[in-house]
C-alpha atoms as a PDB file:
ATOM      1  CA  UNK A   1     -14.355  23.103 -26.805  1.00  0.00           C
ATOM      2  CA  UNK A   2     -13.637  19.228 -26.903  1.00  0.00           C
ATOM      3  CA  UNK A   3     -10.655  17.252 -28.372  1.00  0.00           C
ATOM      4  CA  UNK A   4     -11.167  14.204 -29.537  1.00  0.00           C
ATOM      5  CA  UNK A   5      -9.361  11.272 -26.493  1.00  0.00           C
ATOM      6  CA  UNK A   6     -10.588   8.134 -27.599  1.00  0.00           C
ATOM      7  CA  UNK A   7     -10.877   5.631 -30.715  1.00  0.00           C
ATOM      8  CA  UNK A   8     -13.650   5.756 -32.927  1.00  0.00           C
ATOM      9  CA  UNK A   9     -14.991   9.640 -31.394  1.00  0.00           C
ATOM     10  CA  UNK A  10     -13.426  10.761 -35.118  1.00  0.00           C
ATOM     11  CA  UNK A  11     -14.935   9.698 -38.822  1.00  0.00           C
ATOM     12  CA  UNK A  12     -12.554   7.701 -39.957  1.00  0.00           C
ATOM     13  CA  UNK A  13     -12.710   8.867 -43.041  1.00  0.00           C
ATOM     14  CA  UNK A  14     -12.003  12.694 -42.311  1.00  0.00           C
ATOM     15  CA  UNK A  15      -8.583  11.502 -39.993  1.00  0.00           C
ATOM     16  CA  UNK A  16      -7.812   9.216 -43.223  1.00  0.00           C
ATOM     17  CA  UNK A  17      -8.216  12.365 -45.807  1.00  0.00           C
ATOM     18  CA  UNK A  18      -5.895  14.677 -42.959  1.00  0.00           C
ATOM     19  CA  UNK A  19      -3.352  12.019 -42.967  1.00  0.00           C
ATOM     20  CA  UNK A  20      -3.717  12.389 -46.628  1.00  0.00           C
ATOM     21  CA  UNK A  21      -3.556  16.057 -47.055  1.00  0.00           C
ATOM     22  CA  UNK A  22      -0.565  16.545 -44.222  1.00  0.00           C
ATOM     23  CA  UNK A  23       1.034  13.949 -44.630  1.00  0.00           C
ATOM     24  CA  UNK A  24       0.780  12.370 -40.871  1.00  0.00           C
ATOM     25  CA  UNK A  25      -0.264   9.106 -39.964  1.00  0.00           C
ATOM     26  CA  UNK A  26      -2.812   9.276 -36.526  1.00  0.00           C
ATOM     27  CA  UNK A  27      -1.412   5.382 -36.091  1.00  0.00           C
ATOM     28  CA  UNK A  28       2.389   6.637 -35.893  1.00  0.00           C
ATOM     29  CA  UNK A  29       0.852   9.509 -33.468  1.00  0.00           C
ATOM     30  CA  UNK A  30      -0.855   7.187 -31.418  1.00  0.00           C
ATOM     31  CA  UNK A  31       1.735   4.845 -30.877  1.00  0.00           C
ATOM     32  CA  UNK A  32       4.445   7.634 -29.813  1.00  0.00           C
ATOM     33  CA  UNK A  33       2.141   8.357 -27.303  1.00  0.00           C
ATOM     34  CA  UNK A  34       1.668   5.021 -25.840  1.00  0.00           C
ATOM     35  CA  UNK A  35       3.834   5.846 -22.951  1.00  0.00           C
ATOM     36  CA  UNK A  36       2.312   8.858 -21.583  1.00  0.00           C
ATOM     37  CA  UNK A  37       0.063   8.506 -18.662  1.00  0.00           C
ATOM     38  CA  UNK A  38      -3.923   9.336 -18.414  1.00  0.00           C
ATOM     39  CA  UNK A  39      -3.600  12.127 -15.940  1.00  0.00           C
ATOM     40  CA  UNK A  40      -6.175  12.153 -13.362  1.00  0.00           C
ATOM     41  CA  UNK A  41      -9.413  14.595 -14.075  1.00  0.00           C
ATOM     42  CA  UNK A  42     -10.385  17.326 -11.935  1.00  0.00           C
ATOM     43  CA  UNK A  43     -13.760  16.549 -10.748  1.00  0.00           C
ATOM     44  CA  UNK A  44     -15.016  19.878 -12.195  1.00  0.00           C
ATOM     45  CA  UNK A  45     -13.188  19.738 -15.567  1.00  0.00           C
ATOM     46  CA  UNK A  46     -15.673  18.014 -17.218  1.00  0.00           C
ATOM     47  CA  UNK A  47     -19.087  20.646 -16.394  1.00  0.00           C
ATOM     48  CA  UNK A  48     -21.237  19.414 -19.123  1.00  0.00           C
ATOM     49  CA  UNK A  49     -21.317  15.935 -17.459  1.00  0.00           C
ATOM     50  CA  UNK A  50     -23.079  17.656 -14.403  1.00  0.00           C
ATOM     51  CA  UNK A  51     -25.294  20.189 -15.657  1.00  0.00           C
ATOM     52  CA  UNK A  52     -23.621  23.057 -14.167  1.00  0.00           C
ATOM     53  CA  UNK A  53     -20.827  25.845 -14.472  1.00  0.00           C
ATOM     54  CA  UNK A  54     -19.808  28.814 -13.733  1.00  0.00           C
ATOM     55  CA  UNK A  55     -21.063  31.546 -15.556  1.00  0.00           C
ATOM     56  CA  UNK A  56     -19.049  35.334 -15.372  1.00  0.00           C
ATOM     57  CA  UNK A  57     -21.101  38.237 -16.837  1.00  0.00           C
ATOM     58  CA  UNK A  58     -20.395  41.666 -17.524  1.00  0.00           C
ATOM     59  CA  UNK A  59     -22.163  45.016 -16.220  1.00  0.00           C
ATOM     60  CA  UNK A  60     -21.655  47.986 -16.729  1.00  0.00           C
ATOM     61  CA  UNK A  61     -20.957  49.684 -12.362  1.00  0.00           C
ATOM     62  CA  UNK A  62     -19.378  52.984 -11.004  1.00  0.00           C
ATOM     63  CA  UNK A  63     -16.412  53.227 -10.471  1.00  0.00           C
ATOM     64  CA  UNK A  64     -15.448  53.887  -7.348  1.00  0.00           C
ATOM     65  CA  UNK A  65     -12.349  55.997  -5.112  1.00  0.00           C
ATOM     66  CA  UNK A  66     -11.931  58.235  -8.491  1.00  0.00           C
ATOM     67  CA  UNK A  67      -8.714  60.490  -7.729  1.00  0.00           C
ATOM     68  CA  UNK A  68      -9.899  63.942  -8.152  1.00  0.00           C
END
């Protein structure tokens, strides 16, 4: 899943119609924001720039050291 971080990554349009709808304004957003910092990225945050991840999957195992 992927927010949207930078100008012009969102159809204009669609942000103009949610302003609309909710009665927001992304500009009045944006601009209370202005003072917080970029944070810096973890080097693996961003996987799908690489190629690789980490995958988990699930099996079905014994269990084990059942109290009988």
């Amino acid at each position: 899943m992927m927010g949207f971080v930078q100008d012009g990554q969102a159809n204009p349009e669609l942000v103009a119609d949610r302003d609309r709808r909710f009665k927001v304004s992304a500009d009045k957003q944006k601009s209370n924001r202005a003072d917080i910092a970029m944070p810096t990225v973890d080097p693996g945050a961003n996987a799908w720039q690489s190629g690789k991840t980490v995958q988990l999957r699930l099996a079905e195992v014994e269990v084990k050291n059942l109290r009988k």
